[in-house]
Structure formats: C-alpha cells, structure tokens
Protein backbone atom coordinates (compact mmCIF):
# COMPACT_ATOMS: atom_id res chain seq x y z
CA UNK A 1 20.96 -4.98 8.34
CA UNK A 2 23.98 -4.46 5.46
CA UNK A 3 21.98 -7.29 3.49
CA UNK A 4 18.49 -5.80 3.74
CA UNK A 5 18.64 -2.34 3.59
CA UNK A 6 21.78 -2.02 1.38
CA UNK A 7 20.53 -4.62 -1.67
CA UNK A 8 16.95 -3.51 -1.79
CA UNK A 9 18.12 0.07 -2.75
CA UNK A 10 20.69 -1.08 -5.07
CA UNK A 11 17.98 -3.28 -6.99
CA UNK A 12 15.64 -0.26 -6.80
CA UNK A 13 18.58 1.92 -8.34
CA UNK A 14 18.90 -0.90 -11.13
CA UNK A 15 14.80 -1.17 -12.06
CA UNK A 16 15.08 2.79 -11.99
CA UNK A 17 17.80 2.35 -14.89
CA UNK A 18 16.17 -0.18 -16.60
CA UNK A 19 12.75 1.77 -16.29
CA UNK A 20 14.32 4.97 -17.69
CA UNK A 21 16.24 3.15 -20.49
CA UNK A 22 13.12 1.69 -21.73
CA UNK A 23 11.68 5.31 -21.46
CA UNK A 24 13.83 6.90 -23.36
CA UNK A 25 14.89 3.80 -26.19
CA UNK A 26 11.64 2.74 -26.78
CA UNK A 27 11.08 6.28 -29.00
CA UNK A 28 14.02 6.01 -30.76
CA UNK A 29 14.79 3.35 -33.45
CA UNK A 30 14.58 0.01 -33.49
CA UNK A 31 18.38 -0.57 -33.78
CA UNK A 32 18.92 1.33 -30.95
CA UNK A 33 16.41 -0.63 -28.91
CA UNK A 34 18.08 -3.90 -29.91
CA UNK A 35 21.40 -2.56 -28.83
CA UNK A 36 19.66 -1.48 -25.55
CA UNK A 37 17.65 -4.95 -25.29
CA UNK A 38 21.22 -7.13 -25.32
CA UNK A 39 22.94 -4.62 -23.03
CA UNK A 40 20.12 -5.00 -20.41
CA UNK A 41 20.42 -8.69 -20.63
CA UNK A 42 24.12 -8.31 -19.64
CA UNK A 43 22.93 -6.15 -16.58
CA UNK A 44 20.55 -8.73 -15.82
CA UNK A 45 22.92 -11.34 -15.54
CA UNK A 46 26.68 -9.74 -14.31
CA UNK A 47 24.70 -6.71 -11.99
CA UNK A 48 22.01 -8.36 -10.26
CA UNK A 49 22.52 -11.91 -10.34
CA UNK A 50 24.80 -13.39 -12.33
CA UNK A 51 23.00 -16.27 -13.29
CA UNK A 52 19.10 -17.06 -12.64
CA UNK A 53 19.44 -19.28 -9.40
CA UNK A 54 22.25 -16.80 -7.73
CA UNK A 55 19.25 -14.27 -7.32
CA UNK A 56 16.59 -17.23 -5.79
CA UNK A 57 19.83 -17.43 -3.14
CA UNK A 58 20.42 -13.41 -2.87
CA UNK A 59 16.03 -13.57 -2.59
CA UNK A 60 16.41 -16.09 -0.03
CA UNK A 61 19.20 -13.83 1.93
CA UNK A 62 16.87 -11.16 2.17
CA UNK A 63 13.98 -13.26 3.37
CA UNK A 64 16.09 -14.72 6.05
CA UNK A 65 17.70 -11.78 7.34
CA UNK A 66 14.65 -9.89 7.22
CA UNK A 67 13.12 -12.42 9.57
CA UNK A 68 16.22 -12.57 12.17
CA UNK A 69 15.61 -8.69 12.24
CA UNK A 70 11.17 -9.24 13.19
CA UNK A 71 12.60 -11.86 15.63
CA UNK A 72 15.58 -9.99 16.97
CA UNK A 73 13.91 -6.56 17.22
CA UNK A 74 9.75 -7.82 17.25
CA UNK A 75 8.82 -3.82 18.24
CA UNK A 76 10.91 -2.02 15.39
CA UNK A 77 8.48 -0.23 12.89
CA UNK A 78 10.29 2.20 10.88
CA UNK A 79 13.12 -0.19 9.09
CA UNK A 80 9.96 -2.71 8.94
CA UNK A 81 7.79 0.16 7.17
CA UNK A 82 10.69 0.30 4.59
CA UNK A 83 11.70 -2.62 3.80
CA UNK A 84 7.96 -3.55 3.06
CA UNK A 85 7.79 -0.35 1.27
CA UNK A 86 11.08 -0.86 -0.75
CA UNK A 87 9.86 -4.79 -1.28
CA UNK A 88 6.01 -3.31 -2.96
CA UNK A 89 8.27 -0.36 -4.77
CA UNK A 90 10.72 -2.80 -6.01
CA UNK A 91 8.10 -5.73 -7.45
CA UNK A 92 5.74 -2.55 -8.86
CA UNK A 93 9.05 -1.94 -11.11
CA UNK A 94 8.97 -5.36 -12.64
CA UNK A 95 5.69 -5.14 -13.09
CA UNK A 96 6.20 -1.76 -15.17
CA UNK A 97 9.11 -3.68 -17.16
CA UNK A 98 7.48 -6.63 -17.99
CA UNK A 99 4.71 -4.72 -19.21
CA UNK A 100 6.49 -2.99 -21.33
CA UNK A 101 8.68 -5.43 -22.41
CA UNK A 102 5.36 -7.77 -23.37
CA UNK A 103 4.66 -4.95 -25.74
CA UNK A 104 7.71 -4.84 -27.42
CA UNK A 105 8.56 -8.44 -27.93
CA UNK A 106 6.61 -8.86 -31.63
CA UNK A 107 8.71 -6.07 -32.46
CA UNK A 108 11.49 -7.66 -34.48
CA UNK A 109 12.73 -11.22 -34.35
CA UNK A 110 16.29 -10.31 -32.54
CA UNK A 111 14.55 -7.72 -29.99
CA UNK A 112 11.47 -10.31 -29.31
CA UNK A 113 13.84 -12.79 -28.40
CA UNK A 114 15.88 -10.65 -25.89
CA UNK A 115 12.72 -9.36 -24.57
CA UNK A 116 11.61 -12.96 -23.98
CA UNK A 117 14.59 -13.79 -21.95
CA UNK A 118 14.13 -10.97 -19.63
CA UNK A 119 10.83 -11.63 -19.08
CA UNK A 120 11.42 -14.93 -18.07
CA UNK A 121 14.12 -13.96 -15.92
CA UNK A 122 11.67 -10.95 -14.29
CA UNK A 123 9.06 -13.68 -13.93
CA UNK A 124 11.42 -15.59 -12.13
CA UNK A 125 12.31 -12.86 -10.09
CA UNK A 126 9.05 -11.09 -8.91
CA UNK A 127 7.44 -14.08 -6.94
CA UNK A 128 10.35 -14.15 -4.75
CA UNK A 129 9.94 -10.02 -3.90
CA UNK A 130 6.06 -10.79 -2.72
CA UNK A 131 5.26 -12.20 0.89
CA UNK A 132 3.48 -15.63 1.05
CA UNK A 133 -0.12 -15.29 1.48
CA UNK A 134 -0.59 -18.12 4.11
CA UNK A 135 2.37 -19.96 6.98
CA UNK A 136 1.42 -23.35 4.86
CA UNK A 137 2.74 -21.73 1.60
CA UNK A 138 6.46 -20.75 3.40
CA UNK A 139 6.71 -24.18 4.94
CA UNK A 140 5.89 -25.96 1.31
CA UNK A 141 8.45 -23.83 -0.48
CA UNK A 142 11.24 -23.88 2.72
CA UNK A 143 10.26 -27.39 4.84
CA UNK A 144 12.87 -26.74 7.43
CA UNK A 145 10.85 -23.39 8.47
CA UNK A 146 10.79 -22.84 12.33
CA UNK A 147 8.04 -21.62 14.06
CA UNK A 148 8.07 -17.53 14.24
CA UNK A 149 6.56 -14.20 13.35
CA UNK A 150 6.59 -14.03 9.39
CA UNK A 151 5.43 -11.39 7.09
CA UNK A 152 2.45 -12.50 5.07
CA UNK A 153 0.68 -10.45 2.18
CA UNK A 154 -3.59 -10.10 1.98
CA UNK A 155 -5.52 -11.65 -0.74
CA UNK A 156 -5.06 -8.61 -2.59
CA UNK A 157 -1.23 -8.26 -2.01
CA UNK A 158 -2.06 -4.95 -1.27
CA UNK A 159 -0.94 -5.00 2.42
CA UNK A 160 1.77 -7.12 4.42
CA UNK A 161 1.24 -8.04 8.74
CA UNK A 162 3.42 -10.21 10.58
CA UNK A 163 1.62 -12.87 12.02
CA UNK A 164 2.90 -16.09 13.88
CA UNK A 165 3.56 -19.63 11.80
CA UNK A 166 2.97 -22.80 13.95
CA UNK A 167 5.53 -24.87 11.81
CA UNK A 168 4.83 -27.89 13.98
CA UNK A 169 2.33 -30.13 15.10
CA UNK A 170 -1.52 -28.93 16.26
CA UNK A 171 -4.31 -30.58 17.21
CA UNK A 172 -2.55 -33.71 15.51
CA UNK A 173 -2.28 -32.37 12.29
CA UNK A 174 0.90 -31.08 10.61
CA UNK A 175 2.75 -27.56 10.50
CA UNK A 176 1.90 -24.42 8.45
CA UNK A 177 -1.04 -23.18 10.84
CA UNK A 178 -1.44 -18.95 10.27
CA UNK A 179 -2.37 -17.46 13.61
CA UNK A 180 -5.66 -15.18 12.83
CA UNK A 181 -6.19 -14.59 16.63
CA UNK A 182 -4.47 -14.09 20.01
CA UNK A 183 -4.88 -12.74 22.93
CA UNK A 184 -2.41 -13.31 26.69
CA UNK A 185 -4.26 -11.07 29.25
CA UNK A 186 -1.41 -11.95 31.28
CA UNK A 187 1.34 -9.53 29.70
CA UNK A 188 0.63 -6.46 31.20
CA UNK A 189 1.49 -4.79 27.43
CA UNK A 190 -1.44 -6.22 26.09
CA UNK A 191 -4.95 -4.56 25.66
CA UNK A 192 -8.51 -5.77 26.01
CA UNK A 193 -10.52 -6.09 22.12
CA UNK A 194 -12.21 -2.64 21.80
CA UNK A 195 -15.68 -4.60 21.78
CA UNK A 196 -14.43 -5.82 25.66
CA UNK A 197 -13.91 -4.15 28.70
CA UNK A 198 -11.43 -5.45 31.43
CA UNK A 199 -11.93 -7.62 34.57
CA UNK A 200 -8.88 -7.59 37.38
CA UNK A 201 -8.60 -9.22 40.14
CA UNK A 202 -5.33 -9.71 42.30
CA UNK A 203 -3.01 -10.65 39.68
CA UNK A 204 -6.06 -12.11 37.31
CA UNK A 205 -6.90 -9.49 34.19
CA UNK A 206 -9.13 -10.75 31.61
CA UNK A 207 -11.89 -9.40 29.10
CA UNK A 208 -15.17 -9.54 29.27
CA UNK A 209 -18.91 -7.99 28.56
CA UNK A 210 -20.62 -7.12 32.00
CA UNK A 211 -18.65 -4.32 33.12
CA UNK A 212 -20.04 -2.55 29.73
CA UNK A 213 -23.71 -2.84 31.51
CA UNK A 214 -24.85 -4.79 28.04
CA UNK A 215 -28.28 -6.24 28.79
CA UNK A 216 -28.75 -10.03 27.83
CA UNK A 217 -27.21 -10.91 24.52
CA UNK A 218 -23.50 -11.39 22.73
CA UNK A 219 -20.24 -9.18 22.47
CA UNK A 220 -18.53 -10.47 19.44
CA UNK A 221 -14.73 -9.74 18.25
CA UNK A 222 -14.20 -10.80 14.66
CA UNK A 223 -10.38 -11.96 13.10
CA UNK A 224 -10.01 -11.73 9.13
CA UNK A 225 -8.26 -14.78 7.48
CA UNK A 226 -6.73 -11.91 4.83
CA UNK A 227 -7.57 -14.29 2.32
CA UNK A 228 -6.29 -17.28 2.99
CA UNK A 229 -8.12 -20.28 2.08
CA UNK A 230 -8.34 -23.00 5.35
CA UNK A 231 -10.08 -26.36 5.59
CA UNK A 232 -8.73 -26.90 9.05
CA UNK A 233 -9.57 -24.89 12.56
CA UNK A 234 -7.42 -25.37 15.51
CA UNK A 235 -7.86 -22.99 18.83
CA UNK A 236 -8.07 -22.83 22.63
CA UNK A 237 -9.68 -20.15 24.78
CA UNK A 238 -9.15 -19.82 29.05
CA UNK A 239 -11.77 -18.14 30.87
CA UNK A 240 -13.43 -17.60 34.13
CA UNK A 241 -16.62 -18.05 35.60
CA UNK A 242 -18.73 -14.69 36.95
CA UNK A 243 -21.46 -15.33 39.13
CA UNK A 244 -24.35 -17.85 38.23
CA UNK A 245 -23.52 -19.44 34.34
CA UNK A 246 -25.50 -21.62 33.22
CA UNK A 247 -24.10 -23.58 30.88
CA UNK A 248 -26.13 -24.24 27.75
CA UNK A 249 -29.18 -21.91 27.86
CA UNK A 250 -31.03 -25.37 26.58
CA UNK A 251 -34.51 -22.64 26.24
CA UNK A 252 -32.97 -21.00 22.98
CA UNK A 253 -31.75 -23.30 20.23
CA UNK A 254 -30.79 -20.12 17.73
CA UNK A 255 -26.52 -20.15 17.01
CA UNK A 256 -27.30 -16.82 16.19
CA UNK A 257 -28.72 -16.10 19.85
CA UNK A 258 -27.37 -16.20 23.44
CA UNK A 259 -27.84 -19.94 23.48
CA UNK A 260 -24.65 -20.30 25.95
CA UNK A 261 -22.92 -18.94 29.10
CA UNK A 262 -19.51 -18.67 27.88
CA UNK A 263 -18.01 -18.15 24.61
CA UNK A 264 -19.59 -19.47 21.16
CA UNK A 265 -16.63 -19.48 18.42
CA UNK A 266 -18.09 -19.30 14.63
CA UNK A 267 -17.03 -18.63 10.70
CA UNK A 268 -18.55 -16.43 8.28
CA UNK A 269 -21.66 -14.82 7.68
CA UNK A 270 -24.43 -16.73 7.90
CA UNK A 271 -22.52 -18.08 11.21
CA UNK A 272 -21.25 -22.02 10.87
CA UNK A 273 -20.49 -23.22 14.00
CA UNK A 274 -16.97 -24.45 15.21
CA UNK A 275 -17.28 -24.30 19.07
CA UNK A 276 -18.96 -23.53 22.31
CA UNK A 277 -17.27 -23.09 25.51
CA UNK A 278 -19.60 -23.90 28.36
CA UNK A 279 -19.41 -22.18 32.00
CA UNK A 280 -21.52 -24.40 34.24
CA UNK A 281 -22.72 -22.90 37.69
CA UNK A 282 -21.02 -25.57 39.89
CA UNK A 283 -18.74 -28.47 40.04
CA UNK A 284 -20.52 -30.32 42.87
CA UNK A 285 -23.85 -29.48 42.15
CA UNK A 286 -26.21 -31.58 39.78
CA UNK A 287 -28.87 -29.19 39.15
CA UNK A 288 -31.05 -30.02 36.06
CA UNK A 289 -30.78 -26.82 34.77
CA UNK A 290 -27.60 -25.13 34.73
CA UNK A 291 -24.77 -27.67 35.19
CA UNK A 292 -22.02 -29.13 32.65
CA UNK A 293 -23.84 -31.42 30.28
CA UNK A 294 -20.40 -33.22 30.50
CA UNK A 295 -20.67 -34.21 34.22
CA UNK A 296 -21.62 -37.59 35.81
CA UNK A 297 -24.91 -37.93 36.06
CA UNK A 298 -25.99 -34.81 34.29
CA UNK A 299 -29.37 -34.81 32.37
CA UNK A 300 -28.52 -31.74 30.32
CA UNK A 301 -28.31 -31.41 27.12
CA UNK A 302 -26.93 -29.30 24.20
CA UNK A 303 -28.50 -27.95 21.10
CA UNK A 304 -27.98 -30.05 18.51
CA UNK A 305 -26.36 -27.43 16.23
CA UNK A 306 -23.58 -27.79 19.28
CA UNK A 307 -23.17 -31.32 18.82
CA UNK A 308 -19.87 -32.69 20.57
CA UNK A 309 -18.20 -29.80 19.58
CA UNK A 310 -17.99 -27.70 23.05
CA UNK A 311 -16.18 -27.83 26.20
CA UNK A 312 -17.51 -27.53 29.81
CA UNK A 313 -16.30 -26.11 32.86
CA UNK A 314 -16.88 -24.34 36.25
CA UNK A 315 -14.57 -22.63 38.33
CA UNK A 316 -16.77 -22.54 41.57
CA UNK A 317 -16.42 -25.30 43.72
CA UNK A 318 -19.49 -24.99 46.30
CA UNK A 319 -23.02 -25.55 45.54
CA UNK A 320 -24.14 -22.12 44.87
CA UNK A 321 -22.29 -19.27 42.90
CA UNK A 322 -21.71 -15.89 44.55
CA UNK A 323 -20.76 -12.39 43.00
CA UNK A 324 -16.88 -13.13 42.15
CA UNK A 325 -14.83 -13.63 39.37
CA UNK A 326 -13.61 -17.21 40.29
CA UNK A 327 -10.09 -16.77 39.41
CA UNK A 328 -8.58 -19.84 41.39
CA UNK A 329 -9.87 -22.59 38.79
CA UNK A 330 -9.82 -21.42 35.31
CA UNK A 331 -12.14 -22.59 32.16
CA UNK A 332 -11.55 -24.75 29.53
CA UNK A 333 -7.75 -26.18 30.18
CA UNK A 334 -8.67 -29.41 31.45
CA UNK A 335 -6.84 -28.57 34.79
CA UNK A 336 -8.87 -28.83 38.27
CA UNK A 337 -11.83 -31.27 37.70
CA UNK A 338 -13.49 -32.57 40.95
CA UNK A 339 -15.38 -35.84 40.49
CA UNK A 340 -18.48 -34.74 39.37
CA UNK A 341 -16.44 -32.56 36.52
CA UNK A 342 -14.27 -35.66 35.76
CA UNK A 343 -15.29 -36.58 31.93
CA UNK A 344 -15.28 -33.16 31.50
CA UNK A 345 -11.21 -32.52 31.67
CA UNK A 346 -10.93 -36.11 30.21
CA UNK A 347 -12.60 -35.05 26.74
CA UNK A 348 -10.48 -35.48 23.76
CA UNK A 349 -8.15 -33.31 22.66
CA UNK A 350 -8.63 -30.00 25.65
CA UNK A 351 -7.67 -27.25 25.94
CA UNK A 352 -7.37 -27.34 22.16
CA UNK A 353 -10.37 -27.53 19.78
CA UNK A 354 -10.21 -28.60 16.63
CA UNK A 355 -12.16 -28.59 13.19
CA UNK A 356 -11.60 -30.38 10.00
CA UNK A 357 -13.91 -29.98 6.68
CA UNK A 358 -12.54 -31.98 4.68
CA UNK A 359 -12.61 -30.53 0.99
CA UNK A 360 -14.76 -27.91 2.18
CA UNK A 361 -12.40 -24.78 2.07
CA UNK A 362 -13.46 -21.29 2.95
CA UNK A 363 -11.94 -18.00 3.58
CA UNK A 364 -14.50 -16.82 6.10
CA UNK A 365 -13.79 -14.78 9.17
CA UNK A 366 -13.44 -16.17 12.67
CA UNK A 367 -15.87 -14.88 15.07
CA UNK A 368 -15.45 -15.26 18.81
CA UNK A 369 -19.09 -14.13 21.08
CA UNK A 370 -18.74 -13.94 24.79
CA UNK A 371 -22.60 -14.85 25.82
CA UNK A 372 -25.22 -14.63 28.40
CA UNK A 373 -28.34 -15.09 29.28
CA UNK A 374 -28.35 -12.45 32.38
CA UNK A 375 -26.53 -9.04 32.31
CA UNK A 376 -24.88 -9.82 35.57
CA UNK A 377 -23.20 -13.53 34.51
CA UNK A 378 -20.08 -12.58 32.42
CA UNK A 379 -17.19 -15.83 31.20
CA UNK A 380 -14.39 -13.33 30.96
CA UNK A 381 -11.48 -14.56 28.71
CA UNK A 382 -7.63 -14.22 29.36
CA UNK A 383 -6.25 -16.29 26.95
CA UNK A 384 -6.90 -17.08 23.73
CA UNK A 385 -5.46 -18.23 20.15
CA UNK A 386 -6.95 -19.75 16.69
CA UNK A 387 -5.14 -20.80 13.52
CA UNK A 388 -6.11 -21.72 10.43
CA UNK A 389 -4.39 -24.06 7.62
C-alpha cells in the first residue's frame, strides 16, 4: 500500500514541478532556461531515481505490489480506480514534458543537450508507467511471471481491465495466453450474459436461449480482444443437453445459420470458424439423423466448413430424449462416454479446443452462438473460457 499509493503522488508532485518550471522558464531568457535545464537534470537523477536503472527497479516495485494488492483484495475498486488514474495522470505529464522539451532542444547547443538527456531519460521512463497490452508481452519482458489477474491497457491505451494471464502451458503450446472470455455458472456470484437467460436445476445453473421463447435461430455473446493481436485460439465450453438436439443440423450448411444444436464458437465479422460443439440426441441410439457424427457406427456427417474442428456429446442415456435439462452427464469434457459415445471422449485434445493460424494474425472478436434448430431444444452452458496469444 506505502509503495503504491505513497510514490505515485510523490512522482505526480515532481512532473507538477517540472511542468510548472517549464511554464514559467520557458518565457524568460535563455540563460535562465539553461540554468533551469541542468537543475532539472539533477532532480531527475538525486529525486526520482538516482540513476536510470534505480527507477526500472522503483517501476518494477510498483508493478509488483500493485498486483499482490488485485490478488490480495480481487473486489477492491476505489484504490484500483486511482492508482490507474494516478498511473494515466502521471504518463500524460511526460508526455506534456517531452513535448515541450522536443521543442526546445534546437534552442542553444548547452540547453539542446540537457534537453536531450531528459528526454531520453523520460523515454525510458514512460513505457514502464503504461500497462502491457497483451499477458504474452508481461511474460516476454518478466519470464518468471505466474499465472494471475493483471492489468492490461486497450489498443488505444485509453482504458486499463484486469484480465487473467495463463503463464503456463495450454493446449500444448507455451504461456502468455490473455483470457477474453469466462464464465463458472457454478459460483453463485456470477451472472448469466445479458443476451442469456438462466436454467436451474437442483444444484445445476447454467445459461441458455429457450427460456427467452426465441423461435429457431442463434443467441450470440461477443468478447473483444482490446486489441491484441493473436495467431493462436485455445478454449473449452461445458454444457447440457435440453430435450431432443440434434447434433449437426446436416439440412443447412450456412456458418452464419443454425447449422448446429449446441454452441458454434467464431472470429470476426464475416464469421471464420474456430469450433462447434455438438449435442447429439442419445448415447445409445444410432439414428441417421440426429446422433454424434463421432459415434461408432454413425453415418452422419458435418458440414464441411466444420471440418474436424467440433466436439460431440449427449447427456441422455436412453433411446429417446424427454423434456429435462440432463444435468447428470455434462457436454463436452470428455467424462461419461458409453460405448457407442466412445471415440467421442477419446478425441484429441477435449475438453480443450484449440486453433493455430500460423502467420495469420488477427485482432478479431470472439463470438460464442448457442444454436437450434427448434425453439424448445436449448444446449445451456455453465462453464466456459477462451484465450488468445
């Protein structure tokens, strides 16, 4: 607390000096500027830092302590608010100097020269007073970065969020994933997406589209990637099955359409795809039309925008589906397969999903669409997250 709150004022009371020396020097005479120039390089170095790589460790400080505090206290908002605030206020300041200080440096030989040195020390500083834009950036600058909430900045730097940083391994690819989207239906302090409505039954709550009496189509809920540029996609979603999915709706072959029963993940606008997770209408039944294109003996088969990109699952375990949410066997974790459903919990790499494009980066929007083809068949979700890197 002493670190954060009490050195981000005292810098701000330093840039406010500096800010109103320049003011008022910069009118008078160029002697008197020189004399001003020098004396702010000797603030510079015995006031704020010292020496150049003291203030990267007092920078660092801050960071850290800042981040104990978000980890400590995860709920606090008004010594978040200001430290942010104090953190924009503070880099604005440098901003003002440097300016200023770029205008004056072709003034004279001796006052150029000073004016150089503090610029290079301000453009030293002011990196290290704006957040990261992206969890990949904090772990290539610090590699020993744990896993955590983090404050990141938007493409713009005009806003800062906390998000989580997956500093380790997913879907086998290295640390530095940004969480865009996440959702854990099972703490009762969380909320349903506006766009969704909530299911609940027993202990089960989850968020779906029927209970809004939407007719046949999509409910979508969209995540930002606040700029950051991503080659890489790495997610998993848990579900249920209501009533009598169907799987792929193999009758529509339009990604923009209600092609599936269950949820169809995509990025940007036009939608790409990235995934489709499939709620089949039975694990023991091999019906031509509705079941898992995934399970033995099945003669179903996907749209070819789909691909082998899609999980499938049921959660009833009869023949035919009745009106229930079938909480007892969840979707898409690879848990509770019967033999007919076998290859489909043995695909590669479930519950997670996972895209790679290569070269091909983007900083699209993540779009998750909970589908159907009836208005009564609903693949309510309780659990989801996505990352990026």
């Amino acid at each position: 607390n002493s670190n954060v709150t009490g050195s981000l004022p005292d810098f701000n009371e330093w840039a406010n000096g500096v800010a109103s020396k320049v003011n008022s020097n910069v009118t008078g005479s160029l002697p008197d500027f020189n004399e001003w120039a020098n004396g702010v390089a000797s603030k510079v170095n015995s006031n704020v830092t010292g020496s150049f790589p003291d203030f990267n460790e007092w920078a660092n400080g801050v960071s850290q302590n800042t981040l104990q505090l978000f980890q400590s206290y995860p709920n606090f908002t008004g010594l978040d608010e200001q430290i942010l605030q104090n953190t924009r206020d503070s880099a604005q300041k440098l901003i003002n100097i440097a300016n200023t200080l770029s205008n004056l440096q072709d003034t004279s030989a001796s006052t150029g020269g000073v004016a150089v040195n503090t610029l290079l020390f301000i453009n030293q500083m002011y990196p290290q007073l704006i957040p990261p834009l992206s969890c990949k950036q904090i772990l290539r600058k610090t590699p020993n970065s744990p896993s955590g909430h983090y404050i990141l900045t938007s493409n713009n730097g005009a806003t800062n969020y906390s998000t989580y940083c997956n500093m380790g391994t997913l879907c086998g690819s290295g640390g530095g994933w940004t969480r865009l989207a996440y959702l854990d239906m099972s703490d009762p302090t969380q909320n349903c997406p506006s766009a969704l409505e909530l299911y609940q039954s027993g202990s089960v709550r989850a968020c779906g589209r029927s209970l809004l009496n939407i007719p046949v189509g999509c409910v979508s809920v969209k995540f930002p990637s606040n700029g950051i540029s991503y080659f890489q996609i790495c997610g998993r979603v848990t579900g249920y099955q209501h009533r009598s999915t169907d799987g792929p709706n193999t009758h529509i072959d339009d990604l923009n359409s209600h092609y599936v029963d269950g949820v169809s993940i995509t990025h940007g606008s036009p939608r790409q795809h990235v995934w489709t997770l499939m709620a089949g209408n039975s694990e023991t039944s091999l019906s031509s039309s509705n079941s898992c294109p995934c399970n033995n003996g099945s003669t179903v088969n996907v749209q070819s925008f789909v691909g082998d990109h899609y999980f499938c699952e049921s959660g009833n375990k009869v023949s035919t589906a009745s009106n229930t949410l079938y909480t007892s066997d969840p979707l898409w974790d690879g848990q509770g397969c019967g033999s007919l459903e076998s290859p489909c919990c043995n695909v590669t790499g479930i519950p997670w999903f996972h895209r790679d494009y290569g070269s091909n980066t983007t900083t699209d929007y993540i779009e998750l669409r909970m589908c159907s083809d009836f208005d009564d068949e609903d693949t309510p979700v309780g659990y989801y997250e996505i990352y990026v890197k």
